[in-house]
Protein backbone atom coordinates (compact mmCIF):
# COMPACT_ATOMS: atom_id res chain seq x y z
CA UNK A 1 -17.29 273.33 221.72
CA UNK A 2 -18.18 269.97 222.02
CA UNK A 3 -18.66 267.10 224.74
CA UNK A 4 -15.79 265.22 223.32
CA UNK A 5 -13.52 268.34 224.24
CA UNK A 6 -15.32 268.96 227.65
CA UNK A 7 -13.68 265.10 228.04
CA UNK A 8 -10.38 265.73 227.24
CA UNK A 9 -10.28 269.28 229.07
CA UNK A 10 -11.37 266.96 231.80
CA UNK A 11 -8.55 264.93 231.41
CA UNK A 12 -6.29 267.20 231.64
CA UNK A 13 -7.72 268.96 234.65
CA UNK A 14 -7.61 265.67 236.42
CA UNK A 15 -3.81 265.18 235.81
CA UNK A 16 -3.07 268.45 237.10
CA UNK A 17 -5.01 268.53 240.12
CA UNK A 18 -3.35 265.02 241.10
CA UNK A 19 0.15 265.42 239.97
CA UNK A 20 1.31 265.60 243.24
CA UNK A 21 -1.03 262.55 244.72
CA UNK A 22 1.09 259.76 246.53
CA UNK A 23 -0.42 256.15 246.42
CA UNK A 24 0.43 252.94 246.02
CA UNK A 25 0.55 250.66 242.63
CA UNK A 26 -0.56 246.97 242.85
CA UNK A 27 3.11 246.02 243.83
CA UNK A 28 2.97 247.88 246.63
CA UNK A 29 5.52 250.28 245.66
CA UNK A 30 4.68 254.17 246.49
CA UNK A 31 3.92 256.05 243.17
CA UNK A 32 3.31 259.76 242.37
CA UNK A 33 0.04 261.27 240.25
CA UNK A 34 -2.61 259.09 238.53
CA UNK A 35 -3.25 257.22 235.51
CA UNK A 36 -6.00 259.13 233.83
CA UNK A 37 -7.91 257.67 230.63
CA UNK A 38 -10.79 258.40 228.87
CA UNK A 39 -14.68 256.93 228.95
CA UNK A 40 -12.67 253.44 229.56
CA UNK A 41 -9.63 251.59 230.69
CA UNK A 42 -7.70 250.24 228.16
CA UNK A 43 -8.12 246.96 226.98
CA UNK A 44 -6.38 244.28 228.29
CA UNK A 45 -4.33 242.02 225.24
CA UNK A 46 -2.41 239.41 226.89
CA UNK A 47 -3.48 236.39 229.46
CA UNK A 48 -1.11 237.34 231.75
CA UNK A 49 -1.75 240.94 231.73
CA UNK A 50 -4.73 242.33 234.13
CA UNK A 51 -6.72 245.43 234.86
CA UNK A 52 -4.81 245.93 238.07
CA UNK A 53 -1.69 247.23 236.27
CA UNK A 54 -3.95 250.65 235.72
CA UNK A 55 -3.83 251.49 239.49
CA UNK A 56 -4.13 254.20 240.85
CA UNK A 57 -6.54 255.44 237.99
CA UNK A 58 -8.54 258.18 237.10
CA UNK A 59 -11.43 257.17 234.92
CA UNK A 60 -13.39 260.54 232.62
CA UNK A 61 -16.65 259.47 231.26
CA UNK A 62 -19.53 261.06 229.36
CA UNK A 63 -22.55 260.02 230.72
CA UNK A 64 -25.66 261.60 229.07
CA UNK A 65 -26.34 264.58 227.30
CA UNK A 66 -29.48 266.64 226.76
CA UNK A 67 -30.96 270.23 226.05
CA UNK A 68 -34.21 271.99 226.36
CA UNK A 69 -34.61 274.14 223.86
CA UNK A 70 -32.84 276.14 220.86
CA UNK A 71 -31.73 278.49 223.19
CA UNK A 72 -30.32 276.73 225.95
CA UNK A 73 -26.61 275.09 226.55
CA UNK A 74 -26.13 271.48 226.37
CA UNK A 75 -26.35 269.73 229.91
CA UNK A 76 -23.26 267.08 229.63
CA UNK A 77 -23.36 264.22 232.68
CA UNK A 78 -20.00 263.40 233.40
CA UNK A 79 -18.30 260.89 236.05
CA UNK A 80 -14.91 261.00 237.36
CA UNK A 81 -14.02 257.12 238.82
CA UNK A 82 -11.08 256.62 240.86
CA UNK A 83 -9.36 253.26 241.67
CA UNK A 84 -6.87 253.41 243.60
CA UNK A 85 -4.39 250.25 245.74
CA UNK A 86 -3.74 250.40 249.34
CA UNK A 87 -2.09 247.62 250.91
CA UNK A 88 -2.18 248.95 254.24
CA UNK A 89 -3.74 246.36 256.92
CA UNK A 90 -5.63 249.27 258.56
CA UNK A 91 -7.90 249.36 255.36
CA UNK A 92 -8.35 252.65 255.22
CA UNK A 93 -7.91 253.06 251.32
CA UNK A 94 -11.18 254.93 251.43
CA UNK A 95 -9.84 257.68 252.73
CA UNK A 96 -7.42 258.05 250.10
CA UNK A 97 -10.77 258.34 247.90
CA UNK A 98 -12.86 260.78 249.83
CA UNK A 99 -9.59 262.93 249.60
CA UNK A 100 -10.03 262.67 245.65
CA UNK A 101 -13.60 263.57 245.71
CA UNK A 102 -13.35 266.09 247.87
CA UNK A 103 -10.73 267.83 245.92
CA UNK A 104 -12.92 267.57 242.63
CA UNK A 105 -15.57 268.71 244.60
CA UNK A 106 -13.95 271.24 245.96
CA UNK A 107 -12.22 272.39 242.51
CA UNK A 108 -15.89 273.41 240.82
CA UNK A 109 -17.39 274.46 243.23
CA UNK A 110 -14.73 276.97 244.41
CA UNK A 111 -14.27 277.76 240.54
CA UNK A 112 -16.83 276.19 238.22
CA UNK A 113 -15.40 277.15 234.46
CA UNK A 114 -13.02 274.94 233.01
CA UNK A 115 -11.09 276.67 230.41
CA UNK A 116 -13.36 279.29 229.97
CA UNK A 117 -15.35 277.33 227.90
CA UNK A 118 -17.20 274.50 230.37
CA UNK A 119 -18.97 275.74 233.71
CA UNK A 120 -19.98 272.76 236.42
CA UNK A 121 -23.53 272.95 237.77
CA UNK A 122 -23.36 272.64 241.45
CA UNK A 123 -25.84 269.41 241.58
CA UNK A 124 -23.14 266.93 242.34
CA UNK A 125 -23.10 263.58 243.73
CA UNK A 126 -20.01 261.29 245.08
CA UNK A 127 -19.67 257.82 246.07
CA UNK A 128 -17.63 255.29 247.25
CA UNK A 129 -18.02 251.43 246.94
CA UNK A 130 -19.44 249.66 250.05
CA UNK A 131 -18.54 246.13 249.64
CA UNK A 132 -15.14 244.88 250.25
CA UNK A 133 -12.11 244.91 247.64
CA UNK A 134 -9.11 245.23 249.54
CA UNK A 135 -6.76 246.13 248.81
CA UNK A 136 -8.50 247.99 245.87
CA UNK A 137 -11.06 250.90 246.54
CA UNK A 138 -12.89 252.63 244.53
CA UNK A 139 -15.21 255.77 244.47
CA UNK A 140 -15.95 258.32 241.74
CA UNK A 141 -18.02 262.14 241.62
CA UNK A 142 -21.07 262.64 239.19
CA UNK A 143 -20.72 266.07 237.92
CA UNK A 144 -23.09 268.22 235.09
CA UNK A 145 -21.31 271.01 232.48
CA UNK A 146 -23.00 273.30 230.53
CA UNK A 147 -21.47 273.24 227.19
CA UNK A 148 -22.24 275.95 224.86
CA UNK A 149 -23.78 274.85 221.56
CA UNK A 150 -24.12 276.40 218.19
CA UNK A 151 -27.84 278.35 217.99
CA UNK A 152 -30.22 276.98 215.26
CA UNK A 153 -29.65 278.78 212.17
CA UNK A 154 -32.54 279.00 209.77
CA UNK A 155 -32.50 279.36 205.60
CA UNK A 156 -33.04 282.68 204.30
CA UNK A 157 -36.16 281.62 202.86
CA UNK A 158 -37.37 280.74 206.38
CA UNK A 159 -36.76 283.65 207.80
CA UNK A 160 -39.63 285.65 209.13
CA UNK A 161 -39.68 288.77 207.37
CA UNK A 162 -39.54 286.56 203.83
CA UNK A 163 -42.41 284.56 205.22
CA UNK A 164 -45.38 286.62 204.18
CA UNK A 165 -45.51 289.63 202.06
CA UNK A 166 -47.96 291.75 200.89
CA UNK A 167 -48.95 291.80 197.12
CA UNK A 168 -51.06 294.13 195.03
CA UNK A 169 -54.23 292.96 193.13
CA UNK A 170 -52.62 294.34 190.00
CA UNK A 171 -49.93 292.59 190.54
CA UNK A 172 -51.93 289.08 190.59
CA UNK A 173 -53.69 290.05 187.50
CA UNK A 174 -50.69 291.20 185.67
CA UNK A 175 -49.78 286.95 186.29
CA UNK A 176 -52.65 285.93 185.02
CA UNK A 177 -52.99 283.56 181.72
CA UNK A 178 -54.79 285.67 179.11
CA UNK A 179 -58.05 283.55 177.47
């Protein structure tokens, strides 16, 4: 198992749980689920072409990794950014964002193993952008997995019981050059 398939698990968990989401694209026009993509948006090719056609969005990225000993799982830092468009003039898109977080949230906590592989520590963090976009908002969840790693194996020759053994002074002679 690997943080590369912690981020596509992710992906998929993210189109599932918001399948049935209802927002709004840049036209205005009322779309179901999200546009989910991995560590970035795509790239953008053309002049005319601009990072608003990926609304509403779903962003998975691997953050950091780390572990603290041989023992111990890896600690993978995820995020989870959402972008959604809400042309409302009650700007209230935020709302539609909290709602997002608070179903990831809710998700791992309530059940913190994703495919029986990945469990979610329950140190998480959210956030929502302050300053003013409309009609675009945008928020995202900061959430830690424990991903299982392979243990340290050592060569046979390391091995403890091969480190040190006991020979007889007979032995050491019987190695000896003759004079």
């Amino acid at each position: 198992m690997t943080a590369a398939e912690l981020q596509r698990d992710l992906v998929e968990e993210m189109k599932k749980l918001f399948q049935e989401i209802t927002t709004e694209n840049t036209s205005g026009e009322t779309v179901t689920g999200l546009n989910v993509y991995e560590q970035n948006l795509p790239v953008v090719t053309d002049d005319e072409e601009d990072e608003s056609q990926f609304f509403p969005y779903a962003l998975v990225k691997l953050e950091t990794g780390k572990t603290a000993d041989d023992d111990s799982p890896w600690v993978v830092a995820t995020e989870i950014h959402f972008g959604i468009c809400d042309h409302s003039k009650k700007n209230i898109g935020h709302r539609h964002i909290m709602n997002m977080i608070q179903d990831v949230v809710d998700r791992f906590a309530a059940e913190p193993l994703l495919n029986q592989k990945f469990r979610a520590e329950q140190d998480i963090e959210w956030a929502v952008q302050d300053e003013d976009t409309y009609p675009f908002y945008f928020g995202g969840v900061a959430i830690s997995f424990n991903v299982p790693k392979i243990g340290r194996r050592e060569p046979k020759h390391y091995a403890e019981e091969d480190r040190y053994c006991s020979v007889s002074y007979t032995h050491l002679r019987a190695h000896e050059t003759p004079e």
